[in-house]
Protein backbone atom coordinates (compact mmCIF):
# COMPACT_ATOMS: atom_id res chain seq x y z
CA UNK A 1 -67.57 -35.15 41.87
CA UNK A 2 -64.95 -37.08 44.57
CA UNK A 3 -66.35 -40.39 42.88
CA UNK A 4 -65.27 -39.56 39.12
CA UNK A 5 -62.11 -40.25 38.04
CA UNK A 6 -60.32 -38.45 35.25
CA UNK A 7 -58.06 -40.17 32.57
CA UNK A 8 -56.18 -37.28 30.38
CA UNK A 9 -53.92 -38.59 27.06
CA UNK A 10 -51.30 -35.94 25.72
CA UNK A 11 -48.64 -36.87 22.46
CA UNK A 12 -46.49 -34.49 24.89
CA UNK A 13 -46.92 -33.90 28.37
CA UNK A 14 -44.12 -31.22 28.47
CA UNK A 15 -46.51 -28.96 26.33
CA UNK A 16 -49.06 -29.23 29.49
CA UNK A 17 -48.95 -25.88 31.81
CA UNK A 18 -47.63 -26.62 35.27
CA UNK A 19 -51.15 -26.44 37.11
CA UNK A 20 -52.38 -28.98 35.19
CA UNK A 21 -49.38 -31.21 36.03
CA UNK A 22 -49.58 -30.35 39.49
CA UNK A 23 -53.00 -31.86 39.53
CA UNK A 24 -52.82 -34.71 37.02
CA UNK A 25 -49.34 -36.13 37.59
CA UNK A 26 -48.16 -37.77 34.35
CA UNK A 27 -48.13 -41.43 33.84
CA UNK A 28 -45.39 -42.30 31.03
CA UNK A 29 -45.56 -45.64 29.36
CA UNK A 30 -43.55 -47.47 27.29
CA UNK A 31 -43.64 -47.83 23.70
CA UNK A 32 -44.89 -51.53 22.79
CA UNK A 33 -42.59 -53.85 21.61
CA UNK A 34 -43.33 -55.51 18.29
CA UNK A 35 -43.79 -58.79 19.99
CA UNK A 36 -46.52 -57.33 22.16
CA UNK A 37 -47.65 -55.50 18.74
CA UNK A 38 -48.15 -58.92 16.77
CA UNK A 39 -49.80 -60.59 19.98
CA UNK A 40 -52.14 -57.88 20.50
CA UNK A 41 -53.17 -58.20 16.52
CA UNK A 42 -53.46 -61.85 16.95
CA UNK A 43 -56.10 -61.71 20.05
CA UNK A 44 -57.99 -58.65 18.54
CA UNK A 45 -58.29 -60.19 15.11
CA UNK A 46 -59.21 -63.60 16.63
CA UNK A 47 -61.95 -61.27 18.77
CA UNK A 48 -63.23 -59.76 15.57
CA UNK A 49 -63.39 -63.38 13.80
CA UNK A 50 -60.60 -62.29 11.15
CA UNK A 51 -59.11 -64.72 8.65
CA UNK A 52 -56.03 -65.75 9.57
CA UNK A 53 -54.76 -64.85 6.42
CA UNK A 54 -56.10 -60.76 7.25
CA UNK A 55 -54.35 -61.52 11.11
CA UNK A 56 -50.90 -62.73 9.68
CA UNK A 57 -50.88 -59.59 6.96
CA UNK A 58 -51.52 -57.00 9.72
CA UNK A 59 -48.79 -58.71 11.59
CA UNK A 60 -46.34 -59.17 9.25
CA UNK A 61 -46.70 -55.24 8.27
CA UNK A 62 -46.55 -54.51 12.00
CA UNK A 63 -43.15 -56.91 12.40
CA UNK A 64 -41.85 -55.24 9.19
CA UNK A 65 -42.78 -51.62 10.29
CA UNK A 66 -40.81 -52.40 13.17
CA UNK A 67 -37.58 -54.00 11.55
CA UNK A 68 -37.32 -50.86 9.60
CA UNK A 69 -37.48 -48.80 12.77
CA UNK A 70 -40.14 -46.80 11.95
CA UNK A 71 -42.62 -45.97 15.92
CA UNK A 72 -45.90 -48.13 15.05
CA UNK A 73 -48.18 -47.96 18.50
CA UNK A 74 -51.62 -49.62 19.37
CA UNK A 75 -53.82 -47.11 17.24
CA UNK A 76 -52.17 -47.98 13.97
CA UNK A 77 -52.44 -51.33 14.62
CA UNK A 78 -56.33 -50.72 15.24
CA UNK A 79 -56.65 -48.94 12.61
CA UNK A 80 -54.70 -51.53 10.05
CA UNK A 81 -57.44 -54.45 12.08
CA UNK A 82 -60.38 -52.37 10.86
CA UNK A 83 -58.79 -52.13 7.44
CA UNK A 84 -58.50 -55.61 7.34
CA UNK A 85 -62.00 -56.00 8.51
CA UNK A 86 -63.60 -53.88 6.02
CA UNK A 87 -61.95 -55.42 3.07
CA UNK A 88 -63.57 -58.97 4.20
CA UNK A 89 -66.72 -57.56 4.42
């Protein structure tokens, strides 16, 4: 199994027992601005052929999530995308 590599998530690595971290150093990434938020809805809802009235809603709730300094990361975003997608269905 030398070929397979191994990509673990965690919320928080700190909660991981030491063996594990031995093993799998942690990689620790930073939290998204809300710039790279609104970009990334605009190329995923362009991908998924989205209005761009549905594109500039999810944005301007991610920019407004983020004004009010509230932690919005790429999974919310997804998941406000496939909202967005399901109601123009």
């Amino acid at each position: 199994m030398s070929w397979v590599g191994w990509v673990l998530t965690s919320n928080n690595y700190r909660l991981l027992p030491e063996p594990l971290l031995s093993r799998c150093p942690p990689v620790r990434l930073r939290e998204l601005t809300a710039m790279e938020l609104s970009d990334f809805v605009r190329r995923e809802g362009a991908k998924r052929h989205l209005s761009s009235i549905a594109v500039q809603a999810v944005t301007e709730a991610v920019d407004r999530t983020c004004q009010y300094g509230m932690r919005i990361d790429l999974r919310i975003a997804s998941r406000l995308l496939q909202r967005a997608e399901d109601l123009e269905r």
